[in-house]
Structures are given as C-alpha cells and as structure tokens.
Protein backbone atom coordinates (compact mmCIF):
# COMPACT_ATOMS: atom_id res chain seq x y z
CA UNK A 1 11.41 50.48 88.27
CA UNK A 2 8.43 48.36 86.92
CA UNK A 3 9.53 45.17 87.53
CA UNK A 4 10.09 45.55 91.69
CA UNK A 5 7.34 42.07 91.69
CA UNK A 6 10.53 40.23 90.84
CA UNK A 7 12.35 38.41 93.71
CA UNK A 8 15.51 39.61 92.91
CA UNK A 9 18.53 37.36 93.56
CA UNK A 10 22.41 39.03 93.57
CA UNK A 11 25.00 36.33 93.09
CA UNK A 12 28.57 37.30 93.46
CA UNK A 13 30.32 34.66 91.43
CA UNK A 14 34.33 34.46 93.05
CA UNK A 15 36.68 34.84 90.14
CA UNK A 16 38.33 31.92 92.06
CA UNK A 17 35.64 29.59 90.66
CA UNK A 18 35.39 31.00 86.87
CA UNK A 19 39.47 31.16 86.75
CA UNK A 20 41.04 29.30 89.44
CA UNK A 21 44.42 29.23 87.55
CA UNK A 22 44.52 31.04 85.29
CA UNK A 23 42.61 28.92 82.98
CA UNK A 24 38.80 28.85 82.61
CA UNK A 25 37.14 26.46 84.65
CA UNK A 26 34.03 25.32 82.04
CA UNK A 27 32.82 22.70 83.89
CA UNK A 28 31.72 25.42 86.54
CA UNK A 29 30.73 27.60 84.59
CA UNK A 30 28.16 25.05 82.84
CA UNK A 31 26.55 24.00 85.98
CA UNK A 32 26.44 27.40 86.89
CA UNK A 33 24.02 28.04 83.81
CA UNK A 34 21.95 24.49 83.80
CA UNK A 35 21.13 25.22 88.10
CA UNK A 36 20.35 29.06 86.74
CA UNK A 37 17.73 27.95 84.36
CA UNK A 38 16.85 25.31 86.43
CA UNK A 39 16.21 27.88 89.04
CA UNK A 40 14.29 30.30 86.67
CA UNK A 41 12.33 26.96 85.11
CA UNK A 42 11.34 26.32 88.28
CA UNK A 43 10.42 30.43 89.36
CA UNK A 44 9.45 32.35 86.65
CA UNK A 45 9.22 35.32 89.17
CA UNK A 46 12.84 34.93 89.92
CA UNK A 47 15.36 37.51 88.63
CA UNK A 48 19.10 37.04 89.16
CA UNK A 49 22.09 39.67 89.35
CA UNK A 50 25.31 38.09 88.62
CA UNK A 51 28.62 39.70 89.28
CA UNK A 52 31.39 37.69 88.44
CA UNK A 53 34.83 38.55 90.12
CA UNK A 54 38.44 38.66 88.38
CA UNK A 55 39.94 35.36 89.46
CA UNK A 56 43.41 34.87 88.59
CA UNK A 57 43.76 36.28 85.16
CA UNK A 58 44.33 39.82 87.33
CA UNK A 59 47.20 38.72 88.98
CA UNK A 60 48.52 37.04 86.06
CA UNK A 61 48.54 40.88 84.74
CA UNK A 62 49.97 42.07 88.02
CA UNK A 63 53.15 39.31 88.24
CA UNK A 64 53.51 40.40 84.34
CA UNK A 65 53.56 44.34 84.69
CA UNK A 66 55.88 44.08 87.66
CA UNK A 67 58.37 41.70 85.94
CA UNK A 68 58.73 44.33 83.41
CA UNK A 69 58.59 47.30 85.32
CA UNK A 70 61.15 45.79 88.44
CA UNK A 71 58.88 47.02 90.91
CA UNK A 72 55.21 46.81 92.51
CA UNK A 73 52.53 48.57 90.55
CA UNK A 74 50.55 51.14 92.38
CA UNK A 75 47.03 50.42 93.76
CA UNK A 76 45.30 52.15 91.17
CA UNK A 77 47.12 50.37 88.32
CA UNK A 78 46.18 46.61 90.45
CA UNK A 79 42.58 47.58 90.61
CA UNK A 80 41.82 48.10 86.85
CA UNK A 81 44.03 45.12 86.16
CA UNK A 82 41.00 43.51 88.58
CA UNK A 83 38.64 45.68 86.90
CA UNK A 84 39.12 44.32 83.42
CA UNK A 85 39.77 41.30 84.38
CA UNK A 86 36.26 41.16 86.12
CA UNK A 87 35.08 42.84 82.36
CA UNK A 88 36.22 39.65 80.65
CA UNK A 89 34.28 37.29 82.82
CA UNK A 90 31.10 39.36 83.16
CA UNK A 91 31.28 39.27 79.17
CA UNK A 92 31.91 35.57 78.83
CA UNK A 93 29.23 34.64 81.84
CA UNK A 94 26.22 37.48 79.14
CA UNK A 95 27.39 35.06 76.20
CA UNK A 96 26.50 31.90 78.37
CA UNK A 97 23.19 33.62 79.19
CA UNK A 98 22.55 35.71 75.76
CA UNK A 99 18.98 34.67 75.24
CA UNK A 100 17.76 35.14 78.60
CA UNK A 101 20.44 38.13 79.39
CA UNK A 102 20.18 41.74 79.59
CA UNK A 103 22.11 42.98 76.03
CA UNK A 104 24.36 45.39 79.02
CA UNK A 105 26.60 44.78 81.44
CA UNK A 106 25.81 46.44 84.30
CA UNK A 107 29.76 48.26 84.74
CA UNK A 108 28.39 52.09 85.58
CA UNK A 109 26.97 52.27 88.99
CA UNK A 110 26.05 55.80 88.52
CA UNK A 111 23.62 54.66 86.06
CA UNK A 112 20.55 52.91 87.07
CA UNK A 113 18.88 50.65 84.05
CA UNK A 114 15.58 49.26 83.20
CA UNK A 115 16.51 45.70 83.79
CA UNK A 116 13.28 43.13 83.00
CA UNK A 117 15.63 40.11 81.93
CA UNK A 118 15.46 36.97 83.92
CA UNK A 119 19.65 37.53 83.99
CA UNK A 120 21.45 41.02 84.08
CA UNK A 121 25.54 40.75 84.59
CA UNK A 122 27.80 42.91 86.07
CA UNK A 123 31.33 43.62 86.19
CA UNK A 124 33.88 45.93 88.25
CA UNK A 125 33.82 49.51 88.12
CA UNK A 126 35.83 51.44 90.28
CA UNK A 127 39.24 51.19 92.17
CA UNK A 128 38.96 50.82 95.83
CA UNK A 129 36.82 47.48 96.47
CA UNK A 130 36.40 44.85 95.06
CA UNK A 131 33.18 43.10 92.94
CA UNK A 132 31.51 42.62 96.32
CA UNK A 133 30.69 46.33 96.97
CA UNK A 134 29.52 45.82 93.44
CA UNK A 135 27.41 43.25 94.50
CA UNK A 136 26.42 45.79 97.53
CA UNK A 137 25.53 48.38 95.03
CA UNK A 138 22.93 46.42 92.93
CA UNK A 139 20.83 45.99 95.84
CA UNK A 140 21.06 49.78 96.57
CA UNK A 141 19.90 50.59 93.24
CA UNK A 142 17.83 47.66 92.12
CA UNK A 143 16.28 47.28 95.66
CA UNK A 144 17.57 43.41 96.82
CA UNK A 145 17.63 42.31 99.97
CA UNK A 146 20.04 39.44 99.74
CA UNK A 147 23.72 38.81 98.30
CA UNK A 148 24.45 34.63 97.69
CA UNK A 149 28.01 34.89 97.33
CA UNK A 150 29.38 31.97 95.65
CA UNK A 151 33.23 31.56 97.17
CA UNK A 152 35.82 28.86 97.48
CA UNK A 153 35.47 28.15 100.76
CA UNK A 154 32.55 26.33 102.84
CA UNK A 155 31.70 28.99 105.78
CA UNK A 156 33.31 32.17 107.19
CA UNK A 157 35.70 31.33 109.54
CA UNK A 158 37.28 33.77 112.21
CA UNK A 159 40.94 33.15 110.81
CA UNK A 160 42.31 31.12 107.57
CA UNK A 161 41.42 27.52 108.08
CA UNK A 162 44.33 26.86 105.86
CA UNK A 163 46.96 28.37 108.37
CA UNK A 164 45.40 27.41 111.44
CA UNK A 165 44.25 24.26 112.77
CA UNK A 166 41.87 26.01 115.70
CA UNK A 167 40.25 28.17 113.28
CA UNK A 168 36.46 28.62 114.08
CA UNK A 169 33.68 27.94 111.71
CA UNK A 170 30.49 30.46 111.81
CA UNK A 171 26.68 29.21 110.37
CA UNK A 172 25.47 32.92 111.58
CA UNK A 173 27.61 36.08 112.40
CA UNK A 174 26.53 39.44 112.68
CA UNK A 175 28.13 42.60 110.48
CA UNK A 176 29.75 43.85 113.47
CA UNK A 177 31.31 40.25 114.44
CA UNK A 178 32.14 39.69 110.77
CA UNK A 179 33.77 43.46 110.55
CA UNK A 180 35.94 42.77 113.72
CA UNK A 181 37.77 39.68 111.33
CA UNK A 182 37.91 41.19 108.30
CA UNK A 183 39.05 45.06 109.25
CA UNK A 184 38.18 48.52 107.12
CA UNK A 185 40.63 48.44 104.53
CA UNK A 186 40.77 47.30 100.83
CA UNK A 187 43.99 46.05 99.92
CA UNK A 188 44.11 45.21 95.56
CA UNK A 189 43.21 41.23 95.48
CA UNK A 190 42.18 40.74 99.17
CA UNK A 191 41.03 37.02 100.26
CA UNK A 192 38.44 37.82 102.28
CA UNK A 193 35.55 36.30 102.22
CA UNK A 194 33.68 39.32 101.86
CA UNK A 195 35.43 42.71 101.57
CA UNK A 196 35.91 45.27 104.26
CA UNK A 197 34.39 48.18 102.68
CA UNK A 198 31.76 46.34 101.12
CA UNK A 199 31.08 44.45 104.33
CA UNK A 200 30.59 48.58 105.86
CA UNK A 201 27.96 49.42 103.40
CA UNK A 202 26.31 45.96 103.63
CA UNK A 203 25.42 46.97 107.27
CA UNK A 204 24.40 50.45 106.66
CA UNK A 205 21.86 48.80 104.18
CA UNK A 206 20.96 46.11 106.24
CA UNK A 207 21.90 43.02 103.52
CA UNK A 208 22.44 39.69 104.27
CA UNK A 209 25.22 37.83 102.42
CA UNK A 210 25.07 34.06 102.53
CA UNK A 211 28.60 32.67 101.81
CA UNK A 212 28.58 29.40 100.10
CA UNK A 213 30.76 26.77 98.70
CA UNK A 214 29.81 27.41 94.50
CA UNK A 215 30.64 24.69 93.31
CA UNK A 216 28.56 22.84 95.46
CA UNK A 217 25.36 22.89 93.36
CA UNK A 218 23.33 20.59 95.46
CA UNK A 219 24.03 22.26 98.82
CA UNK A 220 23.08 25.79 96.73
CA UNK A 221 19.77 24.19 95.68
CA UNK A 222 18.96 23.45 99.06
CA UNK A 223 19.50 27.18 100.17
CA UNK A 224 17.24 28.34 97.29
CA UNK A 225 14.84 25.31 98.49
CA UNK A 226 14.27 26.52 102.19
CA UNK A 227 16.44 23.44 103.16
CA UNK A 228 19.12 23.06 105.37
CA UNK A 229 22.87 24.21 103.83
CA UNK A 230 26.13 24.32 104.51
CA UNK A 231 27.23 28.11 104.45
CA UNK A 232 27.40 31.43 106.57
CA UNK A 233 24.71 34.39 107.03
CA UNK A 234 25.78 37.00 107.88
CA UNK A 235 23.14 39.93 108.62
C-alpha cells in the first residue's frame, strides 16, 4: 500500500446534508471543506475517505420515471438512479477538494488504487446497498478502522424519534443491538441510520461507525479532538 502510516479517516457524507431538497446545500458543503483542511492543517498524517451519498436528487429521478411510466420502477432501476446520483456529488465534493484530491473517484470496488492524497472521494457502485457498505468497503481495502458517518440526525435511536415520542436515544450500541433495529434487508432509499447489509459486514470486520449530526461542525471537532460529543458508536 505504501502509505498504511496514514491515519486513515472514512467519512460517509448523507446525501441528506449535500441535497436536502433537491437543491444543493453550499453552505454545508463549504464548512465541510474549511473543518477538512482545518483538520489536515492541523494533522498532516491524516488521510480522509469521503463518500458522499445521493440525497434527494435520486428520488427526484424516481417520482419522475414513475410519473411517466404509471407505475413503480424496479429495484435495480432505483439503485442506479441512487448510484448516479451519488456520482454527481462525489464529482462536485473532488472539484471542492481538486488540489488536495485524488484525480479518481473511487466508484470500482473491485479495484484497489494507490491513494497518497490527503482526500480520495468515492461514489456508489453497485445495486443492493447503499453508500454505507461503500463506506464499509474502503476500510476492507484501504485498511481503516473507523467510519464517521455524517447524518441528519443527532444519535441512533431504537425507533424514529420523529414518529414516536418514547423513542430511545443510544451514546454506545453494539452491532448486534444496532442489527436487531435496523433488520437484514436493503430496501432502494432506506432511512436508516446505517444500512442493514452494510451494518452485517461492519461486524464481520469489526468497524466502528460513529453517527453524528454533520452539520454540527463544532460537536465533529470535538470527536476528532478526543473531547466529549454528541453522537452514537456503534462497535
């Protein structure tokens, strides 16, 4: 590999926080890149992984096709829709970071690159999960430890907050807790807070995943810092 002295960082970026609407949120986006070189200004040994996620512009595509079509598109056809959508962000995120950036995305598991960049994006590649086993995969093949994924919600909880009032907050779950919520399937555009199959092959690896608020920069600096955060492990 050459470069395994790195600490390597993977940071699953929700497409909920790069397109929340179906517009691009650039406010994010630019604090996402002033903490990232903060980060690297600060630890030159530092190496980070991002995979950004599809966000809304995939459903957009979905809504669209089935208008025209008068009935639901198939799996397959809603995870490329995700795929490409993911393709579009990972491509806008390597523009934000072109002169610190690897030149590829990362979009080919099969392949493993020599990746010495301080910042090497990734996008979706197959159907059947979503841009968290992506996320799952780096660390396979690039050797990381640890997945910060970068959500819209504060914690894991054991059933949507949203919906119900008695919902339970987590700071540390285990992968067999956090499987028992979540379940073993992959359904196209899932709102979990980490995805099922994923969430299998995070355990078999033994990866932790810290779910955090993203747009929260200061609570994410105190993560990187040691400090005390708001947010979930799961390992």
């Amino acid at each position: 590999m050459g470069n395994n002295h790195k600490e390597k960082i993977v940071m699953s970026v929700g497409g909920s926080l790069i397109v929340p609407n179906g517009g691009i949120n650039t406010d994010f986006l630019k604090k996402l890149n002033a903490f990232i070189r903060k980060q690297l200004a600060k630890n030159k040994n530092r190496q980070f992984f991002l995979v950004g996620g599809g966000g809304s512009i995939a459903r957009h595509y979905r809504d669209a096709g089935e208008i025209v079509v008068g009935h639901e598109l198939t799996r397959d056809d809603l995870d490329w829709l995700g795929i490409h959508a993911t393709k579009l962000n990972a491509h806008l995120v390597r523009t934000i970071f072109r002169d610190i950036a690897h030149p590829y995305i990362l979009k080919h598991y099969e392949i493993i690159r020599k990746v010495t960049e301080p910042v090497v994006v990734a996008a979706g590649w197959k159907p059947g999960w979503s841009t968290d086993y992506d996320a799952i995969l780096l660390c396979e093949d690039y050797n990381v430890r640890t997945v910060v994924n970068l959500t819209n919600i504060e914690k894991v909880y054991d059933k949507d907050p949203k919906k119900h009032n008695d919902a339970k907050s987590f700071d540390k779950i285990s992968w067999s807790n956090f499987r028992k919520i979540v379940g073993d399937e992959w359904i196209p555009g899932i709102n979990a807070p980490f995805d099922p199959v994923a969430s299998k092959k995070a355990q078999e690896l033994g990866v932790t995943v810290i779910v955090i608020k993203g747009d929260d920069f200061e609570n994410l600096e105190n993560y990187f810092n040691g400090k005390k955060f708001v947010g979930t492990v799961i390992k």
